[in-house]
Protein backbone atom coordinates (compact mmCIF):
# COMPACT_ATOMS: atom_id res chain seq x y z
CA UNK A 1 -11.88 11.99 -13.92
CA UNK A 2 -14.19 8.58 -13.63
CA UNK A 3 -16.94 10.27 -15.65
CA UNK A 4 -15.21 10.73 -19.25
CA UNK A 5 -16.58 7.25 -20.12
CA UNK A 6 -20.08 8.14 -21.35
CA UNK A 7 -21.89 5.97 -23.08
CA UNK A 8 -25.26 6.67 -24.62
CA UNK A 9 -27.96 3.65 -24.24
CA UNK A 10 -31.29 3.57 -25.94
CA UNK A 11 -34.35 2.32 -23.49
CA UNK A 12 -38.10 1.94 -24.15
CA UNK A 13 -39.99 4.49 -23.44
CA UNK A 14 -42.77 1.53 -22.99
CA UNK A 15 -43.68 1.65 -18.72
CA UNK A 16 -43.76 -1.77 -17.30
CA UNK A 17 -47.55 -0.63 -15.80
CA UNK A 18 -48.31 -0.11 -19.82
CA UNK A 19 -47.22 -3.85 -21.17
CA UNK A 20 -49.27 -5.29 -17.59
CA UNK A 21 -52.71 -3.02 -19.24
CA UNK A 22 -52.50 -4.69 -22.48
CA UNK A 23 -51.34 -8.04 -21.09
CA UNK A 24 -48.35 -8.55 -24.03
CA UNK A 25 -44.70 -8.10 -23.16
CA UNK A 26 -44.12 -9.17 -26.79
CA UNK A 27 -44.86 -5.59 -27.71
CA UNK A 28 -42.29 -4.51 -25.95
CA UNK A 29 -38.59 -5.82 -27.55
CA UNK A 30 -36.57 -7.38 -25.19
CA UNK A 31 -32.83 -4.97 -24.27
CA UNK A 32 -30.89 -8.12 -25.21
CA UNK A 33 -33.11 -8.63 -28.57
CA UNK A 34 -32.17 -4.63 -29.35
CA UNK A 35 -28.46 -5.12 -28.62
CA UNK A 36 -28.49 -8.58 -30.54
CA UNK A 37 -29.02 -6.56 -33.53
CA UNK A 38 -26.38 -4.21 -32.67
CA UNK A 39 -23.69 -7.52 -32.35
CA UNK A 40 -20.41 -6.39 -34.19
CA UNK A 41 -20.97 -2.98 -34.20
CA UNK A 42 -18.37 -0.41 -33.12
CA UNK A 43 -18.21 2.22 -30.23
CA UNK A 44 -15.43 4.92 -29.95
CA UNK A 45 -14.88 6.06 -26.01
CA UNK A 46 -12.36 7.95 -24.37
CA UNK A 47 -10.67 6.02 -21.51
CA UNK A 48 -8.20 7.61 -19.00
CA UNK A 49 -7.83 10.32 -22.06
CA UNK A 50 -7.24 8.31 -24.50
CA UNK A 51 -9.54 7.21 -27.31
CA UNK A 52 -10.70 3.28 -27.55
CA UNK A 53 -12.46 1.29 -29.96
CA UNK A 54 -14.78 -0.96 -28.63
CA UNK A 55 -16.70 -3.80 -30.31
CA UNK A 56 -19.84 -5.32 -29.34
CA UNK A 57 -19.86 -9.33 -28.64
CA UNK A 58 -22.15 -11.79 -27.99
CA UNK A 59 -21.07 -14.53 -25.56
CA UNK A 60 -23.83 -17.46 -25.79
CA UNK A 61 -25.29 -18.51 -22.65
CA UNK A 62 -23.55 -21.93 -22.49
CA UNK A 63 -20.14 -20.46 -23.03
CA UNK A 64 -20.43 -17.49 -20.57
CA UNK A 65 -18.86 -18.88 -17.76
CA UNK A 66 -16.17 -20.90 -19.62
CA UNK A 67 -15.35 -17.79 -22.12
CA UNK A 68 -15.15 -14.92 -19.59
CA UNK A 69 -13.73 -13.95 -16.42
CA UNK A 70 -13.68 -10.97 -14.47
CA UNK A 71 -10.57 -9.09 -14.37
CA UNK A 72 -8.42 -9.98 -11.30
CA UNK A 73 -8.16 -5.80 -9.91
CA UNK A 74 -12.31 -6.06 -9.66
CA UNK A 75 -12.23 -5.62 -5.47
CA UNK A 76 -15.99 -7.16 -6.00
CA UNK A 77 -15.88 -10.61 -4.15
CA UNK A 78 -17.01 -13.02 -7.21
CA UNK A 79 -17.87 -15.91 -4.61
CA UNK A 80 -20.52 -13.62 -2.63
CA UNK A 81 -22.41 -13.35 -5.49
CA UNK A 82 -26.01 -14.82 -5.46
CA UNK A 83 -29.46 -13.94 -6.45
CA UNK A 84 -29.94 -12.01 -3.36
CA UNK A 85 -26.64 -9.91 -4.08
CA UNK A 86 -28.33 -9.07 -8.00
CA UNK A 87 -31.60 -8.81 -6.23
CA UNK A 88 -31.83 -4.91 -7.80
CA UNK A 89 -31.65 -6.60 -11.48
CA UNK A 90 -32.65 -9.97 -11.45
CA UNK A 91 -36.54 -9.08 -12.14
CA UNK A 92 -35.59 -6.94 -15.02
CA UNK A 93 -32.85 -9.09 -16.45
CA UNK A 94 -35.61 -11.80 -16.53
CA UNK A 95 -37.97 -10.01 -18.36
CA UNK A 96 -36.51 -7.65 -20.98
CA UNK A 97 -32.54 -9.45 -20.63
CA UNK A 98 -29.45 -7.63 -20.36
CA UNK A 99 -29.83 -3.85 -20.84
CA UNK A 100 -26.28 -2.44 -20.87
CA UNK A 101 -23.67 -4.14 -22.42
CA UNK A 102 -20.44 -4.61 -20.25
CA UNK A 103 -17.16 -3.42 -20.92
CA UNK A 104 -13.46 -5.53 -21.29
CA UNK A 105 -10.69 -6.65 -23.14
CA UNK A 106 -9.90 -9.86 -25.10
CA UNK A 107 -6.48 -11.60 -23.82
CA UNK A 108 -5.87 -15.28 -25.37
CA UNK A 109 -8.93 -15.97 -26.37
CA UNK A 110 -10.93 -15.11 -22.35
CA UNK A 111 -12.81 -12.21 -22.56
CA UNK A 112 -11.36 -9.97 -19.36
CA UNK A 113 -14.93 -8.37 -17.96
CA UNK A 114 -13.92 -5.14 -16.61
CA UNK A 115 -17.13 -3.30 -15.59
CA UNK A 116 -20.07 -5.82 -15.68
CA UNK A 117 -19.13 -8.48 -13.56
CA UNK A 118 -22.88 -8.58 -11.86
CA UNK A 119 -24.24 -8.64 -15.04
CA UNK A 120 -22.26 -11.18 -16.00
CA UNK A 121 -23.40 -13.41 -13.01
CA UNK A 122 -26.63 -12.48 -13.78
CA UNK A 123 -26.10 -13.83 -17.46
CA UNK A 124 -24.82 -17.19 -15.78
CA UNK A 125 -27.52 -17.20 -13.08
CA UNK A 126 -30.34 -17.23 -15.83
CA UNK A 127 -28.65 -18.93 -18.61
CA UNK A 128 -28.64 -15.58 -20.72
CA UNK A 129 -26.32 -14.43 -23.58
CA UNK A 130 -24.10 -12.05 -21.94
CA UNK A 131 -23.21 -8.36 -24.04
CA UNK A 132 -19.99 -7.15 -23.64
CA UNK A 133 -18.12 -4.20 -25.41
CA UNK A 134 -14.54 -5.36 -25.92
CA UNK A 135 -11.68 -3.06 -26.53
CA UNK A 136 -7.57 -3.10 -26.79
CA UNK A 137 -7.18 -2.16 -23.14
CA UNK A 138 -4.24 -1.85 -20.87
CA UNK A 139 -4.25 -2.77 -17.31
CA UNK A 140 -5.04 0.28 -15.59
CA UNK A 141 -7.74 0.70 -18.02
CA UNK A 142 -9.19 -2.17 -16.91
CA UNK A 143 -8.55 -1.24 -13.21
CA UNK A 144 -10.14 2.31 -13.74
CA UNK A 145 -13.39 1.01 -16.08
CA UNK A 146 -14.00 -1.42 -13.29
CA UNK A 147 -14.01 1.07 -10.37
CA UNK A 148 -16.27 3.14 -13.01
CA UNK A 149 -18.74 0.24 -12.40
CA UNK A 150 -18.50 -0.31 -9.34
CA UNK A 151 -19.43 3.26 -8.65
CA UNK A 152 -23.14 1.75 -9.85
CA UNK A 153 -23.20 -0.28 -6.66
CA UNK A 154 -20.24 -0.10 -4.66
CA UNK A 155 -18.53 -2.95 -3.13
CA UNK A 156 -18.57 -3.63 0.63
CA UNK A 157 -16.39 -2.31 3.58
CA UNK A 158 -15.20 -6.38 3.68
CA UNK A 159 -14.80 -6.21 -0.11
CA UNK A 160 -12.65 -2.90 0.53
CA UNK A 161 -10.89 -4.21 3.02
CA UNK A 162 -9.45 -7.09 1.70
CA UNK A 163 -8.28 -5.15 -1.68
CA UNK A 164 -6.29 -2.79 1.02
CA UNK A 165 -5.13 -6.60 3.11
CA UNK A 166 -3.69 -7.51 0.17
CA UNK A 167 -1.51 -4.57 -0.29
CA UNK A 168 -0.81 -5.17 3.53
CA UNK A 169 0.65 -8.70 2.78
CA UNK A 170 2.25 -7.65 -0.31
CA UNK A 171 4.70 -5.62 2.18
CA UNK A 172 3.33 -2.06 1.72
CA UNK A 173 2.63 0.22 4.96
CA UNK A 174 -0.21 1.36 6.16
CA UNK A 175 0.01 5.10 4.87
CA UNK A 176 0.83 3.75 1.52
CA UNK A 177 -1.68 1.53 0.92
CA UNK A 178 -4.16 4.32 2.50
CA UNK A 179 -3.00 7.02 0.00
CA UNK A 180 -3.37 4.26 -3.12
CA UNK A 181 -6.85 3.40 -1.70
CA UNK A 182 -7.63 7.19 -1.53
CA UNK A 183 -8.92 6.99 2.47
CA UNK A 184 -7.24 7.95 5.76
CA UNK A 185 -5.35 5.68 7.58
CA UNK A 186 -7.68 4.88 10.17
CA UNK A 187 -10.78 4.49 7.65
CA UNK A 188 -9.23 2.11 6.06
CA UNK A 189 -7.85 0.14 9.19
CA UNK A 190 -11.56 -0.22 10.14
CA UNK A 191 -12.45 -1.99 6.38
CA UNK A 192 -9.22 -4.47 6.95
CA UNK A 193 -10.62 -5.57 10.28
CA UNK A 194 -13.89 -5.88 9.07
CA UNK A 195 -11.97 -7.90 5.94
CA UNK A 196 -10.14 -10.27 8.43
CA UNK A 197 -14.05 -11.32 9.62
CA UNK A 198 -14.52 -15.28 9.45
CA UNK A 199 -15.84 -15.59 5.59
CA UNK A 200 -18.52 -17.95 6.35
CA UNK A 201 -20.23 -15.39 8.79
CA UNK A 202 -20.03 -12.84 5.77
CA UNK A 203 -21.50 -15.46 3.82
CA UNK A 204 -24.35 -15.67 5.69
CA UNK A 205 -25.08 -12.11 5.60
CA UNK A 206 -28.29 -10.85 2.67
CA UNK A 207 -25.31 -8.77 1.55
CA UNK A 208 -22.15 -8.32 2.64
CA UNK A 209 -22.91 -4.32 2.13
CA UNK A 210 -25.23 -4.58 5.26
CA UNK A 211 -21.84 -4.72 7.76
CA UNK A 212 -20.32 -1.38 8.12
CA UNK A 213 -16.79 -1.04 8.58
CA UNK A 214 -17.23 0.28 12.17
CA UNK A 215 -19.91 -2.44 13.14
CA UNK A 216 -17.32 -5.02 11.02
CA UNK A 217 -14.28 -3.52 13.32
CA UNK A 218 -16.09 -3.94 16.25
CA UNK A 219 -17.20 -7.62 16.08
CA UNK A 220 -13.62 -8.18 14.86
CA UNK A 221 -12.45 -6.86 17.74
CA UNK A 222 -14.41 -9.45 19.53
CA UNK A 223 -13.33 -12.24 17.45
CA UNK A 224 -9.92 -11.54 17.64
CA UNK A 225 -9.75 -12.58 21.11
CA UNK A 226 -11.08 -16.11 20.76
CA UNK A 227 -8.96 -18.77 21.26
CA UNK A 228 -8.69 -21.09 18.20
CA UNK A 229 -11.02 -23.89 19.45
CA UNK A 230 -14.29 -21.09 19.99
CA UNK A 231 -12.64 -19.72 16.81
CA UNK A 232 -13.31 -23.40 14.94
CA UNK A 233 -16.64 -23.23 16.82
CA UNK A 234 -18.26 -19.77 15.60
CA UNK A 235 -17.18 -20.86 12.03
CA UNK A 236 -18.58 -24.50 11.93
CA UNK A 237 -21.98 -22.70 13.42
CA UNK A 238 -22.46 -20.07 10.71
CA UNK A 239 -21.40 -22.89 8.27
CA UNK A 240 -24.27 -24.71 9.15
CA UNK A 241 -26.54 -23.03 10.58
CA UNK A 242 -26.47 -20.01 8.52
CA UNK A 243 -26.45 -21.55 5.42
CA UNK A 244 -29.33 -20.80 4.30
CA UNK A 245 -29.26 -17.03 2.73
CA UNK A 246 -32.23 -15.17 3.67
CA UNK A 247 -33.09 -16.86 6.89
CA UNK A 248 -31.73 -14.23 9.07
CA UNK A 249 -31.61 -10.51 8.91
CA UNK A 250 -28.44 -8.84 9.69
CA UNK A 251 -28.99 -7.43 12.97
CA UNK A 252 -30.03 -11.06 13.57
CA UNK A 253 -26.67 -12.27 12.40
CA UNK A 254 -25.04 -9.88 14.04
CA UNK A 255 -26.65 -10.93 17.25
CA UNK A 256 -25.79 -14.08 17.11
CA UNK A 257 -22.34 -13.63 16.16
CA UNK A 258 -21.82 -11.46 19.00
CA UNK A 259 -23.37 -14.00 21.17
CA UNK A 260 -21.40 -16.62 19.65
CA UNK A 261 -18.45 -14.30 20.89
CA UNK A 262 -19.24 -15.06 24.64
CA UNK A 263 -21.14 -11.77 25.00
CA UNK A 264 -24.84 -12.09 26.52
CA UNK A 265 -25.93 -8.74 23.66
CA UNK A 266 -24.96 -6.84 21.32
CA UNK A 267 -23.56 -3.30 22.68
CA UNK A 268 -26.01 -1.07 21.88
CA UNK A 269 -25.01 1.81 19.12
CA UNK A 270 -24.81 5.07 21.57
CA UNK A 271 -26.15 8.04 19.68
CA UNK A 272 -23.08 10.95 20.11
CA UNK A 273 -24.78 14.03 21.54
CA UNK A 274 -23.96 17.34 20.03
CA UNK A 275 -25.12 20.84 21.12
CA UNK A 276 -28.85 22.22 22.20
CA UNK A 277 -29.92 18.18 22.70
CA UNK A 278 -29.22 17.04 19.14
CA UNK A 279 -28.20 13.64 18.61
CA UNK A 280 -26.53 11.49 15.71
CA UNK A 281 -26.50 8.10 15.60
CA UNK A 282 -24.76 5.57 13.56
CA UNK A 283 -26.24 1.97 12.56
CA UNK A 284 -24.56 -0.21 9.45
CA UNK A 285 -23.17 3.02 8.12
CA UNK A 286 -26.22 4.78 8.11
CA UNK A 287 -26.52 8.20 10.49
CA UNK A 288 -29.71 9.33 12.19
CA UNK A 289 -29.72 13.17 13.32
CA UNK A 290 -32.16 14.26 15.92
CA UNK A 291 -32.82 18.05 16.12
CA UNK A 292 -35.08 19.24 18.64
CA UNK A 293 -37.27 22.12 17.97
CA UNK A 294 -35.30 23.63 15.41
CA UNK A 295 -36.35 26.70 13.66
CA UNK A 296 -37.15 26.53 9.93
CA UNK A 297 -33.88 29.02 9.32
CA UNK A 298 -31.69 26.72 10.86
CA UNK A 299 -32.99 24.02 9.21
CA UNK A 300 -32.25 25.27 5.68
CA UNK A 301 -28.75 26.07 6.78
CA UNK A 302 -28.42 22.39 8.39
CA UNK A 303 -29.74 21.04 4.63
CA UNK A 304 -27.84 23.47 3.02
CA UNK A 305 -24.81 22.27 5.09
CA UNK A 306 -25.23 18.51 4.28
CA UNK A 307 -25.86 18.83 0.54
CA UNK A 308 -22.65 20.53 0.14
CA UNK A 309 -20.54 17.93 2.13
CA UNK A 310 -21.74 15.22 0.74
CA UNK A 311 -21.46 16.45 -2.90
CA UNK A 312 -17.74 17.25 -2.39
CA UNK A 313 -17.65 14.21 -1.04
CA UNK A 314 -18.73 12.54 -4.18
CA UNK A 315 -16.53 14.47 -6.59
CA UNK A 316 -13.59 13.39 -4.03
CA UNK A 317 -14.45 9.86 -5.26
CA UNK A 318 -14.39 10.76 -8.55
């Protein structure tokens, strides 16, 4: 199971509305100041079963990017990361610094990052000392401790996609590569179209988590049938054009792109119509269920209904 890592981290108890009343964040020590202290210390953790001994490192700010790298099976697309894709930690890595160390392996003198690589572009991003806990690790160690992190914020259907492409152009079938990715064939079909997208409209994107894979399937579709000249076109307009992250939404984007595509709109997202009028609807992976009039009975049973498939869905990504 992808929960027998557990480690046990030490936070302030201080609120960030306290430290504003008295007006001094000194009285408050800094994460990174706590785990400086704790530099060369040892953790032991079980991984896949089996125990590991981890100790804790300091990389200084100067050397991060030069002395670390993030292990090659990480499916998390290094070159879309930017301040808007560590938006959720940037604020508090600024004030109080790094507050959980990462996790990796040493191998010729680069230290491997394993689960932490957005920390460790944070690190870069604000010329901080990164934290990392570093262990005697074997490969699919490192391959299971980073989809552990991941789990934290999980990569994109593109991201997905293009870990499951590469098993495609390594020679592997479909069903294979769709058992080893742990999806159904046709799920995962819809994350390799959306991964064969053109990667400076992706880079244009807020986040590249915003495209689902059946919105990313669907412009690909599109795409695909471009000859290459319009194909040259598209990409030379997001390139400069769309530069500029943050100056478009994604439905905006998406717009474009379709429009780009030689279509006047987008296709509008058809909510699917189930029984007694209710209707669900499906936007960038998100669904919208609309019950009319139901009674409070059924209701319960509905909620009841949805907690339990989506918890089993969790523990089937365990």
């Amino acid at each position: 199971m992808k929960n027998d890592l557990n480690v046990e981290v030490e936070t302030s108890s201080i609120s960030v509305q306290r430290v504003k009343k008295q007006g001094e964040k000194s009285l408050v020590a800094k994460s990174s100041e706590k785990l400086e202290k704790q530099v060369g210390s040892t953790l032991t953790k079980p991984v896949m079963g089996q125990e590991v001994v981890f100790t804790l490192q300091k990389i200084p700010a100067k050397k991060v990017e030069q002395s670390t790298m993030v292990w090659l099976g990480n499916e998390r697309d290094q070159e879309l990361l930017d301040e808007f894709a560590i938006a959720d930690i940037l604020e508090t890595y600024k004030d109080f610094g790094q507050e959980m160390p990462a996790f990796g392996r040493n191998e010729c003198g680069i230290v491997q990052v394993a689960d932490g690589s957005r920390r460790r572009f944070t690190s870069i991003f604000t010329r901080s000392d990164f934290y990392i806990w570093v262990g005697e690790l074997s490969e699919e160690q490192m391959d299971y401790l980073t989809d552990v992190g991941n789990q934290y914020k999980p990569t994109s259907a593109y991201e997905q996609g293009m870990r499951a492409l590469r098993h495609l152009n390594a020679g592997k079938g479909q069903e294979e590569v769709a058992k080893m990715v742990g999806k159904a064939r046709r799920a995962m079909m819809r994350e390799v179209n959306t991964a064969k997208l053109p990667r400076s409209f992706i880079r244009a994107l807020p986040t590249p988590n915003d495209l689902s894979a059946r919105k990313g399937e669907a412009l690909f579709k599109l795409y695909d049938k471009l000859d290459e000249h319009i194909k040259e076109v598209l990409n030379h307009f997001f390139d400069t054009w769309c530069s500029e992250k943050g100056k478009y939404d994604t439905d905006k984007l998406v717009e474009m792109f379709v429009i780009k595509c030689g279509k006047k709109t987008p296709e509008p997202v058809a909510p699917r119509e189930l029984a007694m009028g209710t209707t669900v609807k499906l936007k960038n992976g998100n669904a919208t269920i609309n019950i009319p009039k139901v009674s409070d009975e059924s209701l319960k049973l509905i909620e009841a209904f949805i907690d339990q498939t989506l918890s089993k869905e969790a523990l089937d990504k365990c």
